[in-house]
N, C-alpha and C. Protein backbone atom coordinates (compact mmCIF):
# COMPACT_ATOMS: atom_id res chain seq x y z
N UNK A 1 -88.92 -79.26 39.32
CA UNK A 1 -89.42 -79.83 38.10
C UNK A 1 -89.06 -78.92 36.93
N UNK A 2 -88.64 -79.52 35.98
CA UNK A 2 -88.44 -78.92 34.70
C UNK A 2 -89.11 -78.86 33.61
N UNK A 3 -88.69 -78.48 32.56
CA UNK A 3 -89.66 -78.76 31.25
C UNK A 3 -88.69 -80.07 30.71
N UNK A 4 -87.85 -80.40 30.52
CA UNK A 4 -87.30 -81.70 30.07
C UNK A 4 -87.09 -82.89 31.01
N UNK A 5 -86.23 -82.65 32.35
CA UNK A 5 -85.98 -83.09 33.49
C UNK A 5 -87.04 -83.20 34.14
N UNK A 6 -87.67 -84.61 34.65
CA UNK A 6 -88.76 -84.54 35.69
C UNK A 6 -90.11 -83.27 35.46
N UNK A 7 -90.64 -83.40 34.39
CA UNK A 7 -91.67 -82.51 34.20
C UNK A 7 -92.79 -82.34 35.15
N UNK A 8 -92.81 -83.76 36.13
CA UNK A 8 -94.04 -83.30 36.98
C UNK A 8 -95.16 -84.21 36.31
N UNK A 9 -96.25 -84.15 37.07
CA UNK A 9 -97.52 -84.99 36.76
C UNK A 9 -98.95 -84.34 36.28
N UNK A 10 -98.86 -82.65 35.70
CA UNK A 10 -99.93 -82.12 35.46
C UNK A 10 -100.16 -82.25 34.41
N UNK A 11 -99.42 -82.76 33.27
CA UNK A 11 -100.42 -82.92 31.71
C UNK A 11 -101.31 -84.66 32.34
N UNK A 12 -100.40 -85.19 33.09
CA UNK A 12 -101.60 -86.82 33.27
C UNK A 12 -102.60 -86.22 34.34
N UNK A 13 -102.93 -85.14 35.48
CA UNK A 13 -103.45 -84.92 35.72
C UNK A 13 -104.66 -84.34 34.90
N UNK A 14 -104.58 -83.79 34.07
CA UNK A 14 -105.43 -83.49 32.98
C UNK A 14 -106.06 -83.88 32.50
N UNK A 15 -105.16 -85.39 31.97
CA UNK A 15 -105.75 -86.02 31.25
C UNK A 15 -106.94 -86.88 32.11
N UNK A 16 -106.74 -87.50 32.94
CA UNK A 16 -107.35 -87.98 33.44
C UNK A 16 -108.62 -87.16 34.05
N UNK A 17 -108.85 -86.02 34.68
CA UNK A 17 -110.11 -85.00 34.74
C UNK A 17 -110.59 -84.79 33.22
N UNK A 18 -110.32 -85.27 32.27
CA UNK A 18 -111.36 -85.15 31.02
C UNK A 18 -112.25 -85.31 31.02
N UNK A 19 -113.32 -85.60 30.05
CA UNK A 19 -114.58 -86.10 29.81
C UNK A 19 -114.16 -87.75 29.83
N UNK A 20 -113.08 -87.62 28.46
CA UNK A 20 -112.86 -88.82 27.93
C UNK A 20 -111.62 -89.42 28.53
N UNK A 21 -111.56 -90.31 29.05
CA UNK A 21 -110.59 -91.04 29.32
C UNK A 21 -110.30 -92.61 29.56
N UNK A 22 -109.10 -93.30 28.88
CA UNK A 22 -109.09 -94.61 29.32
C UNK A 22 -108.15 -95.06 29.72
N UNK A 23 -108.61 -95.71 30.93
CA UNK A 23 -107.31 -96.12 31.54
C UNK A 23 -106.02 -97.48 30.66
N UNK A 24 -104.79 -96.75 30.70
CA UNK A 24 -103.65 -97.53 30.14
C UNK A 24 -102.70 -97.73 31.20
N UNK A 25 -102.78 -97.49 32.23
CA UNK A 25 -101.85 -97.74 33.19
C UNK A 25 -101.77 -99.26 33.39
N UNK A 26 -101.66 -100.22 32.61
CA UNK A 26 -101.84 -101.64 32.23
C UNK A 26 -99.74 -101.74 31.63
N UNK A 27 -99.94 -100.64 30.76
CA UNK A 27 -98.63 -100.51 30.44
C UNK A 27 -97.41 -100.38 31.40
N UNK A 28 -97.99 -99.48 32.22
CA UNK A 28 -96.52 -99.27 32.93
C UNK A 28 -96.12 -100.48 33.71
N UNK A 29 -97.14 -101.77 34.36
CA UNK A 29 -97.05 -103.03 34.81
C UNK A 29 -95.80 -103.25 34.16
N UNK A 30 -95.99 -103.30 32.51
CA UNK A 30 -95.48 -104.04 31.41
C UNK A 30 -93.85 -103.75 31.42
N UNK A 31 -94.04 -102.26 31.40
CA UNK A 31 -92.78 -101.22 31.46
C UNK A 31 -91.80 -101.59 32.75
N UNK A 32 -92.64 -101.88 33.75
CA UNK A 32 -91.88 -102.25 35.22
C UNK A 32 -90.88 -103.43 34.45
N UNK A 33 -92.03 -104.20 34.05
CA UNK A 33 -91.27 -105.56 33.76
C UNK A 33 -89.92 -105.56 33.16
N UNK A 34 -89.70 -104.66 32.08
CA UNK A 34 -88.79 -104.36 31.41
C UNK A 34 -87.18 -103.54 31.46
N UNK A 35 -87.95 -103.09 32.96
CA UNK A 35 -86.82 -102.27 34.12
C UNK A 35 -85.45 -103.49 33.99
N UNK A 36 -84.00 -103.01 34.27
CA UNK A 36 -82.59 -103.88 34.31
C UNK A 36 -82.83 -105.00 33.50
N UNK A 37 -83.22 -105.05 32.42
CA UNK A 37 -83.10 -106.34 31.36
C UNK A 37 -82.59 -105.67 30.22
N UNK A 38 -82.25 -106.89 29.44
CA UNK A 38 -81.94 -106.28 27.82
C UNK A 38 -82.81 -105.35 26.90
N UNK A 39 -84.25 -106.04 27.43
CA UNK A 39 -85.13 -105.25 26.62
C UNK A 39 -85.93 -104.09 27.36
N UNK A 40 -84.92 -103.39 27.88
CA UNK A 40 -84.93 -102.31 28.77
C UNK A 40 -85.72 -101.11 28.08
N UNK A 41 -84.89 -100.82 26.79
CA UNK A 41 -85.16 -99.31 25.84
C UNK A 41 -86.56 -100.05 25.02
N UNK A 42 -87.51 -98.80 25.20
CA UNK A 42 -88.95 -98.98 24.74
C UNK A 42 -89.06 -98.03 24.06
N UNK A 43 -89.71 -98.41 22.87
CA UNK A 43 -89.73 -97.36 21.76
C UNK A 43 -91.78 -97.19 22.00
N UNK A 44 -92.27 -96.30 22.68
CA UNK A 44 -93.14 -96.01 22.16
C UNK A 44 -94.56 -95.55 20.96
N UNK A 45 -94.67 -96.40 20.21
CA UNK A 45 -94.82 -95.27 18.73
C UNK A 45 -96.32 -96.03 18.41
N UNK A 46 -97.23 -95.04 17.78
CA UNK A 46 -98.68 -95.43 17.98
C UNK A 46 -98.61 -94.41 16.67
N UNK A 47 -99.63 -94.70 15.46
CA UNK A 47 -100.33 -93.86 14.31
C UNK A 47 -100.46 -92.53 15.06
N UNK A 48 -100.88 -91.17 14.44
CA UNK A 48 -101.27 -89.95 15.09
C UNK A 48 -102.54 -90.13 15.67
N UNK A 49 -102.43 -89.48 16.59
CA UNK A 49 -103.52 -89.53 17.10
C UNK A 49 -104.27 -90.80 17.76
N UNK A 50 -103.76 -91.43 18.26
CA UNK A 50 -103.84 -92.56 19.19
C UNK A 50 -103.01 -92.74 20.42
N UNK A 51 -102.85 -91.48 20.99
CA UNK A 51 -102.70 -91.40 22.17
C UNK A 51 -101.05 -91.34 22.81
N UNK A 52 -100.36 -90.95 22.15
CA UNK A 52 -98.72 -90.81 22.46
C UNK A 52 -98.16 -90.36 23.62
N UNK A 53 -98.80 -88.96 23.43
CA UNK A 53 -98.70 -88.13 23.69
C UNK A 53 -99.25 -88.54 25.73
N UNK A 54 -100.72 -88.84 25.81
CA UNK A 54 -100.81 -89.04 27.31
C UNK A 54 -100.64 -90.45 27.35
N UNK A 55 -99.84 -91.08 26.95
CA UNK A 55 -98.80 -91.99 27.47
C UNK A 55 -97.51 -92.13 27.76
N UNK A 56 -97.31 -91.26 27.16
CA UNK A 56 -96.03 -90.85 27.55
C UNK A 56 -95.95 -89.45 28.83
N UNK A 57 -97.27 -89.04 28.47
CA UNK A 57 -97.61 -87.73 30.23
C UNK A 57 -97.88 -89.35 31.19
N UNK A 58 -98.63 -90.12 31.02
CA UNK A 58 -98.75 -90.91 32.04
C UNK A 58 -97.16 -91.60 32.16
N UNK A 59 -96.58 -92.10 31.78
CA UNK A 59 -95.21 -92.67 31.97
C UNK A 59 -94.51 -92.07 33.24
N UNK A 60 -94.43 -90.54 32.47
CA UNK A 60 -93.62 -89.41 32.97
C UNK A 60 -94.02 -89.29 34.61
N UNK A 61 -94.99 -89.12 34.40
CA UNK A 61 -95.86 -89.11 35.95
C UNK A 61 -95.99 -89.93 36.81
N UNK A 62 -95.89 -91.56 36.71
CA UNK A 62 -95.35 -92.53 37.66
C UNK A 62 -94.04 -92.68 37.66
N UNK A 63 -92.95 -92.41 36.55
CA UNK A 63 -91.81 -92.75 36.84
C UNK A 63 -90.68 -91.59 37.77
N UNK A 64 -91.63 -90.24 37.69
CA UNK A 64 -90.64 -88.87 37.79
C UNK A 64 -90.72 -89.08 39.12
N UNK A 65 -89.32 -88.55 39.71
CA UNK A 65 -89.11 -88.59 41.38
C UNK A 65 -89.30 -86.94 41.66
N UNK A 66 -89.57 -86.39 40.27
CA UNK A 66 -90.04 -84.94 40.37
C UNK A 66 -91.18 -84.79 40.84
N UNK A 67 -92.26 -85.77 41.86
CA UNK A 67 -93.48 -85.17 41.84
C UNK A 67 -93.98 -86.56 42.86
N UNK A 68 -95.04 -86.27 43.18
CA UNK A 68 -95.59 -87.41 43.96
C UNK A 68 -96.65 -87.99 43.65
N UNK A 69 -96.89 -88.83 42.62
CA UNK A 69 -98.14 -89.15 42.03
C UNK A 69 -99.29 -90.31 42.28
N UNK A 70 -99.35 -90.89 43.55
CA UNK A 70 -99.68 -91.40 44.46
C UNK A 70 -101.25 -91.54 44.13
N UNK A 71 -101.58 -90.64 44.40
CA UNK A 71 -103.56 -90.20 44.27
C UNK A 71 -103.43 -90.39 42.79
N UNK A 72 -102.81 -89.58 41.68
CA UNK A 72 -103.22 -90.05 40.70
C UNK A 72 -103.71 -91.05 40.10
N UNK A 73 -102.70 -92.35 40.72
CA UNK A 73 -103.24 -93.72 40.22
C UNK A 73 -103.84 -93.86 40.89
N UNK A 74 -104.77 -94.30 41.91
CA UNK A 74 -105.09 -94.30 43.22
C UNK A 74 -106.55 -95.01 42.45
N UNK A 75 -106.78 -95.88 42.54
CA UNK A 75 -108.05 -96.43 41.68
C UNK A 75 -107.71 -96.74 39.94
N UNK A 76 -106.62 -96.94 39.76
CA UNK A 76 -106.34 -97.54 38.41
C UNK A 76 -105.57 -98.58 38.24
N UNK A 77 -105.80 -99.50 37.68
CA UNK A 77 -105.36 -100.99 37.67
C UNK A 77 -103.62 -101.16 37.93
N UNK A 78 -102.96 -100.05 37.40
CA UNK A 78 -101.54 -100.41 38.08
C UNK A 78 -101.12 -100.73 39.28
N UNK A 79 -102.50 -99.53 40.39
CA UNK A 79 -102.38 -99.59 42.14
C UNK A 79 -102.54 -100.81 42.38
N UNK A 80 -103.00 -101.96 41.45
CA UNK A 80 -103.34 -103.56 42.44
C UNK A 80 -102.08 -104.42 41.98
N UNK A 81 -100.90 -103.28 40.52
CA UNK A 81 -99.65 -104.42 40.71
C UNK A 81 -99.09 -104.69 41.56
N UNK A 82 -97.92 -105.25 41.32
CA UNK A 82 -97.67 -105.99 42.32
C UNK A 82 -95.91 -105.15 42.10
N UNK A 83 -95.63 -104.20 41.15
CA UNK A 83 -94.46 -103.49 41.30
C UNK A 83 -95.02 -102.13 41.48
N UNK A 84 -96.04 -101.62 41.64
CA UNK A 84 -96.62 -100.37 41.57
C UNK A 84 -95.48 -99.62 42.93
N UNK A 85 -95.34 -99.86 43.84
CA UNK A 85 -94.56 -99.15 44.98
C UNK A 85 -93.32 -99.33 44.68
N UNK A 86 -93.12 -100.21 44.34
CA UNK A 86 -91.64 -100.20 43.86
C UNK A 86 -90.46 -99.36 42.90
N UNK A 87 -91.65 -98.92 42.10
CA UNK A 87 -91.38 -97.73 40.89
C UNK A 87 -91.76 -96.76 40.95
N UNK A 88 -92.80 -96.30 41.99
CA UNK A 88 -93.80 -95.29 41.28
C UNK A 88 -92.76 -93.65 41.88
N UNK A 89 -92.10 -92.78 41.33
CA UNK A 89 -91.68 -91.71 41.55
C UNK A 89 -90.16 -92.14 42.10
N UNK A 90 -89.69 -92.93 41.36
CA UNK A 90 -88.33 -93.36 41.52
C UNK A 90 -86.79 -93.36 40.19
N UNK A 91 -87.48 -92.19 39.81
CA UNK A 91 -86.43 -92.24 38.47
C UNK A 91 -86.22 -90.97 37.89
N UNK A 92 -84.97 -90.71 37.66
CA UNK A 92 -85.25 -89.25 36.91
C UNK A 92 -85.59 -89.38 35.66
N UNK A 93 -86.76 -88.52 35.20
CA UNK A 93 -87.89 -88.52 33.38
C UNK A 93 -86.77 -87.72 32.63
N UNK A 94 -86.54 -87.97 31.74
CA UNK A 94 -86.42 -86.51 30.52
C UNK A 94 -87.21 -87.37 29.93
N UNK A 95 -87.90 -85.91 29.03
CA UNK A 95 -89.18 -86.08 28.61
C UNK A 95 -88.91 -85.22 27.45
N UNK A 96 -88.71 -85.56 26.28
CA UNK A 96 -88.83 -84.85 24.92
C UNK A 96 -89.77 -84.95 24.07
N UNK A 97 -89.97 -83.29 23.83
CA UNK A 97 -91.48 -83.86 22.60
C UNK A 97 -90.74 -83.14 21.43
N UNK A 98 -90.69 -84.24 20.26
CA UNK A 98 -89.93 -83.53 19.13
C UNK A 98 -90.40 -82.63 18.30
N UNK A 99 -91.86 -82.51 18.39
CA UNK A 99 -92.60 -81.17 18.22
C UNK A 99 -91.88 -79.77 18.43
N UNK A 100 -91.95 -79.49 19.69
CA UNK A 100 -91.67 -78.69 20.65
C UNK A 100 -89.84 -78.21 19.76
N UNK A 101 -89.04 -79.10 19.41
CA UNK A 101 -87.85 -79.16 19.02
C UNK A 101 -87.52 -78.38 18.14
N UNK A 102 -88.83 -79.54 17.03
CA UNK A 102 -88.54 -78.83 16.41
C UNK A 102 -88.56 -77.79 15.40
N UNK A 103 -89.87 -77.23 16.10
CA UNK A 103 -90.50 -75.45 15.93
C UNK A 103 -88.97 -75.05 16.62
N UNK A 104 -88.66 -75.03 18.06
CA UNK A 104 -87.42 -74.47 18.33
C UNK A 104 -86.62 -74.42 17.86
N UNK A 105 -85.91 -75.13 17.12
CA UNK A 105 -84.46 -75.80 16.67
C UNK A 105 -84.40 -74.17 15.82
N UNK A 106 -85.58 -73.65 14.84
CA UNK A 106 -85.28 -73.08 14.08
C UNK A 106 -84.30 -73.26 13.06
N UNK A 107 -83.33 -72.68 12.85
CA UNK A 107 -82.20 -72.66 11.60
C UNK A 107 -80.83 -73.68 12.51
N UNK A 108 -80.88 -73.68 13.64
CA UNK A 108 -79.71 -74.66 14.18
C UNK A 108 -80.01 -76.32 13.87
N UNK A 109 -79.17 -77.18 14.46
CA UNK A 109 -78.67 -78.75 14.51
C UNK A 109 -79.99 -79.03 15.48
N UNK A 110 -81.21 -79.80 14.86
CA UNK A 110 -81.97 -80.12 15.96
C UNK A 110 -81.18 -81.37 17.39
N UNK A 111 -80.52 -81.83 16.75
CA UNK A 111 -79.71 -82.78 17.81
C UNK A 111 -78.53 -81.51 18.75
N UNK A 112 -78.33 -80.49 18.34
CA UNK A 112 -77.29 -80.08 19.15
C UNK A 112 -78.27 -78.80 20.09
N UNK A 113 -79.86 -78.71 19.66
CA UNK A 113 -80.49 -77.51 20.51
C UNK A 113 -81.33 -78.72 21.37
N UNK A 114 -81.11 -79.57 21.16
CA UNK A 114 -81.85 -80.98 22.45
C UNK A 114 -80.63 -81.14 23.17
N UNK A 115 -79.83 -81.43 22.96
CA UNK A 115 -78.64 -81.50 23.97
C UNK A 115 -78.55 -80.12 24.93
N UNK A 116 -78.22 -78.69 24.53
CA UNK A 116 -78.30 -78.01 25.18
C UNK A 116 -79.26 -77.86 25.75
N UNK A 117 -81.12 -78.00 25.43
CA UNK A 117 -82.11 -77.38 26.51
C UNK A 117 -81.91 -78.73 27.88
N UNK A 118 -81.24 -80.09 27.35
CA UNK A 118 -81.30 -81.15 28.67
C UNK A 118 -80.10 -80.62 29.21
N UNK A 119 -79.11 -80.23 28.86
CA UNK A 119 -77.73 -80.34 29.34
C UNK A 119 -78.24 -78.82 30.48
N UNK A 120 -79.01 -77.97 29.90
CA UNK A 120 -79.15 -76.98 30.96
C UNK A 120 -79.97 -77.09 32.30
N UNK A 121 -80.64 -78.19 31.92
CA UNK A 121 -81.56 -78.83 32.95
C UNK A 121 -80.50 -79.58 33.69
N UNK A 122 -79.89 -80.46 33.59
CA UNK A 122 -79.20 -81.23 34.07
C UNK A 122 -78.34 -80.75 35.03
N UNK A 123 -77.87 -79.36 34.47
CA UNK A 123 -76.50 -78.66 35.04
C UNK A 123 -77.39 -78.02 36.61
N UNK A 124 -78.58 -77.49 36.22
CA UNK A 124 -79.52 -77.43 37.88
C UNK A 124 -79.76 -78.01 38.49
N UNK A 125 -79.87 -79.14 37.80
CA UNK A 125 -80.45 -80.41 38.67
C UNK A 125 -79.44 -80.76 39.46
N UNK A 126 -78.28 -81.59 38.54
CA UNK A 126 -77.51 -81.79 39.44
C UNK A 126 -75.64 -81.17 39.65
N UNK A 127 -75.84 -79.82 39.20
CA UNK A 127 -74.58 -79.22 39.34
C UNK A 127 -73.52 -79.14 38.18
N UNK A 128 -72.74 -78.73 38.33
CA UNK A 128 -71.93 -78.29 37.09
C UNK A 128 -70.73 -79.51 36.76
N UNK A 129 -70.66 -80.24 37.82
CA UNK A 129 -69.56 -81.24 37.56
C UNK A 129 -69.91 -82.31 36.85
N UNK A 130 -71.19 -82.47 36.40
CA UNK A 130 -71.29 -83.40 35.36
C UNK A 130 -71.17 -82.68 34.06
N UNK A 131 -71.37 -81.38 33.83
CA UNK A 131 -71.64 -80.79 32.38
C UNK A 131 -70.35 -80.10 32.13
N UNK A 132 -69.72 -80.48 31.67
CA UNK A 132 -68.64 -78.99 31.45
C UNK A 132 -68.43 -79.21 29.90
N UNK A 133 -68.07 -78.01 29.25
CA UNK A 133 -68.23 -77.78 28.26
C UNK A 133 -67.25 -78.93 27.21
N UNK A 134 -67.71 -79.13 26.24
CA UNK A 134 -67.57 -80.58 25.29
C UNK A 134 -68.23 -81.36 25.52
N UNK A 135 -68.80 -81.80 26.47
CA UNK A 135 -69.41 -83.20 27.11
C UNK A 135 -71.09 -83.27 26.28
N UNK A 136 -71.34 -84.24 25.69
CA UNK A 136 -72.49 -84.11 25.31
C UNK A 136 -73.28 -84.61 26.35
N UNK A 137 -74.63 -84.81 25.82
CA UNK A 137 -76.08 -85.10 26.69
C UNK A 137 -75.46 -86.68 27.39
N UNK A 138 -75.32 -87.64 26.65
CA UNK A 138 -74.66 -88.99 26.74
C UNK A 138 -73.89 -89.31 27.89
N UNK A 139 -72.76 -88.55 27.61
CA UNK A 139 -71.47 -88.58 28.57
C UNK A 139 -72.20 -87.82 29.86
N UNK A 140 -72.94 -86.78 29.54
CA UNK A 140 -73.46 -86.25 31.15
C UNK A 140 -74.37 -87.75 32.23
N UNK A 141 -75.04 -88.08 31.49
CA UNK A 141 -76.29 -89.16 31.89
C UNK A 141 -74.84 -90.29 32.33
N UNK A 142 -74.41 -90.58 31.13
CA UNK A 142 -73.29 -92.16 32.22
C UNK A 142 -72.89 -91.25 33.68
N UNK A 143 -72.17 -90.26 33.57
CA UNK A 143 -71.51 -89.87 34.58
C UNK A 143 -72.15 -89.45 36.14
N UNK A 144 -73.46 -88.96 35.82
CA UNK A 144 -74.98 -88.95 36.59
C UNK A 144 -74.88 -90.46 37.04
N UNK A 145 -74.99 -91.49 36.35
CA UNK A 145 -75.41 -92.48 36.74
C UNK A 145 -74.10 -93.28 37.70
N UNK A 146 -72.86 -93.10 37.09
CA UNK A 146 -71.96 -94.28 37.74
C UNK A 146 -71.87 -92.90 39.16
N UNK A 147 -71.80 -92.07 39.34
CA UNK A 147 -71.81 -90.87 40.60
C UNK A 147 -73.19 -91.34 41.24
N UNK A 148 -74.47 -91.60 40.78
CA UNK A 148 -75.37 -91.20 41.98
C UNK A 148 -75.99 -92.47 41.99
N UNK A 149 -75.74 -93.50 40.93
CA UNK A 149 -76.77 -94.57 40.47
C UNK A 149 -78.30 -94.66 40.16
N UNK A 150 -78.18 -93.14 40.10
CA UNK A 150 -79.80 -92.39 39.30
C UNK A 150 -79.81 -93.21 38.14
N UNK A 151 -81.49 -93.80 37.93
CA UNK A 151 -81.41 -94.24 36.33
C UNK A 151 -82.18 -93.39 35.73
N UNK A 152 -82.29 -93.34 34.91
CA UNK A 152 -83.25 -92.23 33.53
C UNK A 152 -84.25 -93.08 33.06
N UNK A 153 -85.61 -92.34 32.87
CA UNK A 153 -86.13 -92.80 31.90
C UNK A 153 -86.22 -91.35 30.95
């Protein structure tokens, strides 16, 4: 598990041991639905502070094949869909928080210090023959995909 690549399921673990919590796993049903269609790419986006952030930790955490998140849902309305097994830890996550970016980015190209922290993930994950130098983030992910038929979320 990485910090970009397949982060794993401990910020939704979290969330969910709160005080406060409500279940949205209603969405990812939705999200299944949306799997190999046109209206595939989902733009997430909610006012501040209405919850982005552990929806997108919950996303990360049923879709990552980085982790086994099984018990997590385990009593939340996604476990009675009817695609819940079908998806659940079957995809490789990158997971960007543009926060995180872009405090990092500092004085560089915030688009060219996101390419390198995934492209370095990528190159562990899955070896050097997808990354070689010129190749952006883009060209790595097609070439991942038509080689392994890994999809991304």
């Amino acid at each position: 598990m990485g910090i970009y690549l397949n982060p794993g399921n401990k910020k939704f673990w979290k969330a969910i041991r709160s005080k406060i919590y409500v279940d949205k796993t209603g969405l990812i049903a939705w999200t299944n639905e949306q799997i190999n269609t046109e209206q595939g790419f989902v733009c997430v986006s909610r006012p501040r502070r209405f919850g982005k952030s552990i929806t997108l930790n919950m996303l990360a955490a049923y879709y990552s094949r980085g982790c086994d998140s099984r018990e997590l849902f385990a009593g939340r309305k996604i476990q009675s869909g009817k695609s819940f097994e079908e998806h659940l830890n079957q995809y490789d996550v990158i997971f960007l928080n543009m926060q995180h970016f872009l405090i990092g980015a500092k004085n560089r190209e915030i688009t060219d210090y996101i390419e390198q922290e995934v492209l370095g993930e990528i190159q562990k994950e899955f070896g050097g023959d997808f990354v070689n130098p010129g190749i952006g983030l883009a060209d790595a992910l097609e070439r991942i995909y038509a080689e392994t038929d890994n999809s991304f979320f």
